[in-house]
Protein backbone atom coordinates (compact mmCIF):
# COMPACT_ATOMS: atom_id res chain seq x y z
CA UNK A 1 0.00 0.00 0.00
CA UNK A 2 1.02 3.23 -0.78
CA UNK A 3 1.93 6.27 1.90
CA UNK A 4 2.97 9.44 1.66
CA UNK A 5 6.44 10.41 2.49
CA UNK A 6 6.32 14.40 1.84
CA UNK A 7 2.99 16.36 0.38
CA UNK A 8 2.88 17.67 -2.81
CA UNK A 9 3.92 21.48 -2.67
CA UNK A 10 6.43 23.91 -3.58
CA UNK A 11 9.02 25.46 -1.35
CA UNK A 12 11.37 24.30 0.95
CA UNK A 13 10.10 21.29 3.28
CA UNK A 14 11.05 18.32 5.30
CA UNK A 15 9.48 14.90 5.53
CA UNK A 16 9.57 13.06 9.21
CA UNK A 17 12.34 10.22 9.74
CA UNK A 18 11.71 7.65 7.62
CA UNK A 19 13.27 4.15 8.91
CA UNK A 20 13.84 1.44 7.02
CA UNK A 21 14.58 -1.90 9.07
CA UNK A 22 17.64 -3.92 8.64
CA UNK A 23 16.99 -6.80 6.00
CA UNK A 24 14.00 -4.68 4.60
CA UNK A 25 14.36 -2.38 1.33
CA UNK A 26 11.51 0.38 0.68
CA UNK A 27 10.46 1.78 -3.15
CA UNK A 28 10.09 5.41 -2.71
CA UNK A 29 9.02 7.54 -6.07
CA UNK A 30 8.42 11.26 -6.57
CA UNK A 31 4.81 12.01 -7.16
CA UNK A 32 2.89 15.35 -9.17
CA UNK A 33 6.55 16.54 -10.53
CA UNK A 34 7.28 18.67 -13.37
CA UNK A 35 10.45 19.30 -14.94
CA UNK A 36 12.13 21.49 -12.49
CA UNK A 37 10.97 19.13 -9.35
CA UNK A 38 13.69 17.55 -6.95
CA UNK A 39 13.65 15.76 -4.02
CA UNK A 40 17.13 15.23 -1.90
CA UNK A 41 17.04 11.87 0.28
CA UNK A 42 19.55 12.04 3.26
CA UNK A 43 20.72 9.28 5.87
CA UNK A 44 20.71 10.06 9.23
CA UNK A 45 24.30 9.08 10.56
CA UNK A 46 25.36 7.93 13.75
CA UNK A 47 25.57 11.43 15.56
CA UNK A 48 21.59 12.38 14.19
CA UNK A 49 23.18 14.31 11.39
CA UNK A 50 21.26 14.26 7.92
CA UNK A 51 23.42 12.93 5.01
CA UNK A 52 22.80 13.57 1.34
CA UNK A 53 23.10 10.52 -0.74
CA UNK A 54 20.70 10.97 -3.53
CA UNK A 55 18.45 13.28 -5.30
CA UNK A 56 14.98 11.95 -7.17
CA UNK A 57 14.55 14.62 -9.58
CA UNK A 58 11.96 13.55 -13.62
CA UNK A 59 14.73 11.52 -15.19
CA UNK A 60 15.05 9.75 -11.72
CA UNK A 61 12.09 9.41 -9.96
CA UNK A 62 12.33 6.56 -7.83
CA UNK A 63 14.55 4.52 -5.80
CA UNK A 64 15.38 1.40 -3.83
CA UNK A 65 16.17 1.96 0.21
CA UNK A 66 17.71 -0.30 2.25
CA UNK A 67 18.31 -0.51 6.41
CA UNK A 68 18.49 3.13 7.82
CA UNK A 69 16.61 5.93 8.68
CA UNK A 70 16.27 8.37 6.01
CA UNK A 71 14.80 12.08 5.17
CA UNK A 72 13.46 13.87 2.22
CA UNK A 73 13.84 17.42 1.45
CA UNK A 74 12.34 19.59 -1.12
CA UNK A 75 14.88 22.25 -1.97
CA UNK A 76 13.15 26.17 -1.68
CA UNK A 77 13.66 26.36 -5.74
CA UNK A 78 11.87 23.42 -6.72
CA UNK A 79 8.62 23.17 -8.71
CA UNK A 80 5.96 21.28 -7.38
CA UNK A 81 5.93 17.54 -5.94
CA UNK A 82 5.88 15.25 -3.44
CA UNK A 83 7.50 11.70 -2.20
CA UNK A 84 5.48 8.37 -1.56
CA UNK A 85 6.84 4.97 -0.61
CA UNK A 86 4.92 1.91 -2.26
């Protein structure tokens, strides 16, 4: 079943954590983009610090996560969209 991971909008925004358990892997996908849409995905590290380790942007809307706990951010300059995990 699908749930959302960040609501479609514009502007700057953070999703909650999202954890992933060990052994598990998660599809996330952007949802509602346009062209200029981008999503960063960070991984919280072992001192609660945020990551970047990928970017979902139209020519790479999804991807695979594995064990960790993981946020998305919408940078201030992109165009509409959102994030869902299926």
């Amino acid at each position: 079943m699908a749930t959302q991971i960040l609501a479609d909008g514009t502007g700057a925004a953070d999703s909650a954590d999202l954890p992933v358990s060990t052994g598990a892997t998660l599809l996330v996908s952007m949802k509602d983009w346009t062209s200029r849409s981008s999503i960063t995905i960070s991984l919280k590290d072992d001192a609660g610090n945020y990551q970047p380790i990928g970017q979902l942007t139209p020519q790479k809307p999804a991807a695979v996560l594995s064990a960790g706990v993981y946020r998305f951010t919408r940078p201030a300059d992109s165009a509409s969209c959102g994030a869902f995990s299926a």
